[in-house]
Each structure stands twice: as C-alpha cells, then as structure tokens.
Protein backbone atom coordinates (compact mmCIF):
# COMPACT_ATOMS: atom_id res chain seq x y z
CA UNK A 1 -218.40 53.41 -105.68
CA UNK A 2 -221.87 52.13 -105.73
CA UNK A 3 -223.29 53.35 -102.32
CA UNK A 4 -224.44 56.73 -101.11
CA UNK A 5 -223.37 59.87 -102.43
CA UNK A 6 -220.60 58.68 -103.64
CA UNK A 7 -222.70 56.77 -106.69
CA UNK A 8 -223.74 60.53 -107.57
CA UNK A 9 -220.75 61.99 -107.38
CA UNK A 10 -219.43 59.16 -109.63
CA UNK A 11 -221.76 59.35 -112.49
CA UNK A 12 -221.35 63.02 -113.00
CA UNK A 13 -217.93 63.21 -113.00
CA UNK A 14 -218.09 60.38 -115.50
CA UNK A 15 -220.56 61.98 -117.38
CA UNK A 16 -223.24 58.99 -117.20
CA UNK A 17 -226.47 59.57 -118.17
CA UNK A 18 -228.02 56.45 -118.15
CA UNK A 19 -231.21 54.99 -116.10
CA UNK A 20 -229.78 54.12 -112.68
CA UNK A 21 -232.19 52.72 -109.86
CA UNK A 22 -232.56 54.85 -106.91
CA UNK A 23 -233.91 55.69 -103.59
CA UNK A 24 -233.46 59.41 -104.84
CA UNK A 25 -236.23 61.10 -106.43
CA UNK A 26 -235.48 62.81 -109.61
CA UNK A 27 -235.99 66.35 -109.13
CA UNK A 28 -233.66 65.99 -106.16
CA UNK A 29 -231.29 63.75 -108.15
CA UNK A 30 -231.53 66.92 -110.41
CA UNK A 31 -230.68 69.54 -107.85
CA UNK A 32 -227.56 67.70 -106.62
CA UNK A 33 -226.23 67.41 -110.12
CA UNK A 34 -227.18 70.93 -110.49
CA UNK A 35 -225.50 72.07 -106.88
CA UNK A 36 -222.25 70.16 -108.18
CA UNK A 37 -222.15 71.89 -111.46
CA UNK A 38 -221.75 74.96 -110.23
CA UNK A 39 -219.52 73.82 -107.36
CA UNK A 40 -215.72 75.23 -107.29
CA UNK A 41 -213.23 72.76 -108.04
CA UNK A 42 -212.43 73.50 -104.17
CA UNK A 43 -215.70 72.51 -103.69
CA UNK A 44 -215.29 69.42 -105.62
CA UNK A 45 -212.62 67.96 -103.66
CA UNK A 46 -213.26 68.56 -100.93
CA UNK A 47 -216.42 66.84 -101.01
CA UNK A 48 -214.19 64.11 -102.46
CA UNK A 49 -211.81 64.02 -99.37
CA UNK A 50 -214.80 64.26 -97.69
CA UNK A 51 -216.52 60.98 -98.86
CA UNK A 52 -213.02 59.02 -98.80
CA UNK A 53 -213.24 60.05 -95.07
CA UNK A 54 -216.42 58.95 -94.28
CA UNK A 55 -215.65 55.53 -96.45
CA UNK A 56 -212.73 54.84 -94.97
CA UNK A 57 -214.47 55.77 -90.88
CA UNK A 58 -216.95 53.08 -92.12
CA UNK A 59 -214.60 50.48 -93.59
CA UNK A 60 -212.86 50.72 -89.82
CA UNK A 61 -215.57 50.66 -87.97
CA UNK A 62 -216.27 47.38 -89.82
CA UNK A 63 -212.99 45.94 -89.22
CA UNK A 64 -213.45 46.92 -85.46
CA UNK A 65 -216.61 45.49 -85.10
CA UNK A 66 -215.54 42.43 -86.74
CA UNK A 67 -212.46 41.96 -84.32
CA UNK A 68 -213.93 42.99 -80.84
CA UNK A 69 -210.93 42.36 -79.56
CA UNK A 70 -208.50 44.17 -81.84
CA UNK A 71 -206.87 47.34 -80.68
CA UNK A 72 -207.09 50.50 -82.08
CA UNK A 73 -203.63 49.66 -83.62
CA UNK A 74 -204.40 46.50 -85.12
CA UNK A 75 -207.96 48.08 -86.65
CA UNK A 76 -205.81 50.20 -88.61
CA UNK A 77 -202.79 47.08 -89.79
CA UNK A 78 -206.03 45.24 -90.49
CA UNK A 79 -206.92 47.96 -92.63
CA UNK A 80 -203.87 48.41 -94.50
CA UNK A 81 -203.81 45.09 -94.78
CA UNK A 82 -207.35 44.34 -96.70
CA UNK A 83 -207.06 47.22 -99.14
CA UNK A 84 -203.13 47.79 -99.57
CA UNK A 85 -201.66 44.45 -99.03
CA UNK A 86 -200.49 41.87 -96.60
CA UNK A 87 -196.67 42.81 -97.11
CA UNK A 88 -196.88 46.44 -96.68
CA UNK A 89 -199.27 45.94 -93.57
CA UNK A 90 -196.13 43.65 -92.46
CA UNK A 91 -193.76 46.54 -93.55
CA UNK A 92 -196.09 49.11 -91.30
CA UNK A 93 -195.98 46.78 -88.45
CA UNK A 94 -192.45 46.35 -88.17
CA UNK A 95 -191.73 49.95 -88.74
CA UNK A 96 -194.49 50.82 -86.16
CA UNK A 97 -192.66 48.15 -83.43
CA UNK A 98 -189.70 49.56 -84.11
CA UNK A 99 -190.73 53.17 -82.82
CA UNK A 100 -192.40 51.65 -79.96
C-alpha cells in the first residue's frame, strides 16, 4: 500500500499525520486530502475498487510479462496462485478443466 495513490488514500483513512517523503507537493497533497474529505462514501469506494483494479491490471501484467509464454489462462492461475495460495490455484485449475 506504499505506491501511488493508493499511499494517500491509505494514510487518510488511517488518519496518519506524520512526515511521509513524497514526489507530491504539499499544497497538492493538501487538495487531495481535502477532495477526499468531502467525497461520498460512494465516492470513497469506488475509488477503492478503482485502485484494487488498477493494482491487480498491474500485478498481471507483471505475471504476463514474466511468463511470455503463459496464456491468458495461466496469467490468471499464476495469479491466484502468488497472492491466494498454491492449493486453491490447484482447486481453480481443476474446477476450470473440468468445465472445459
């Protein structure tokens, strides 16, 4: 949670308000936190869902370019696999053969 906007996003929902070093200039730093504020709790998440999307695009994209030769299919086992677990990425795999 330490890249991006999702650093932001993470220190004012945890209420932080210590000295962080950043690429963002303060007064800018202080309009986001502003902006999110006064954001709807609509708003809120789906900025949220938004950033998990984008995270988890990127985290694929990494797999993929990792594993040139992967397919599509095994990019997203592979992904299962690093952040839920080797046996249910074996569960998914079976279950996805099995519909094939």
């Amino acid at each position: 949670m330490v890249c991006g906007g999702s650093f932001l996003v993470w220190r004012v929902v945890c209420n932080m308000r210590s000295e962080v070093h950043s690429d963002t200039h303060p007064e800018a730093e202080r309009v986001q936190i502003d902006l999110l504020r006064r954001a709807s709790t609509a708003e809120r998440f789906a900025l949220a869902c938004s950033l998990t999307a984008t995270a988890v695009s990127l985290a694929r994209r990494a797999i993929a370019r990792a594993n040139p030769d992967f397919s599509p299919r095994e990019v997203d086992l592979k992904f299962v696999e690093l952040h839920y677990g080797k046996e249910l990425a074996s569960r998914v795999r079976r279950y996805l053969e099995g519909r094939s």
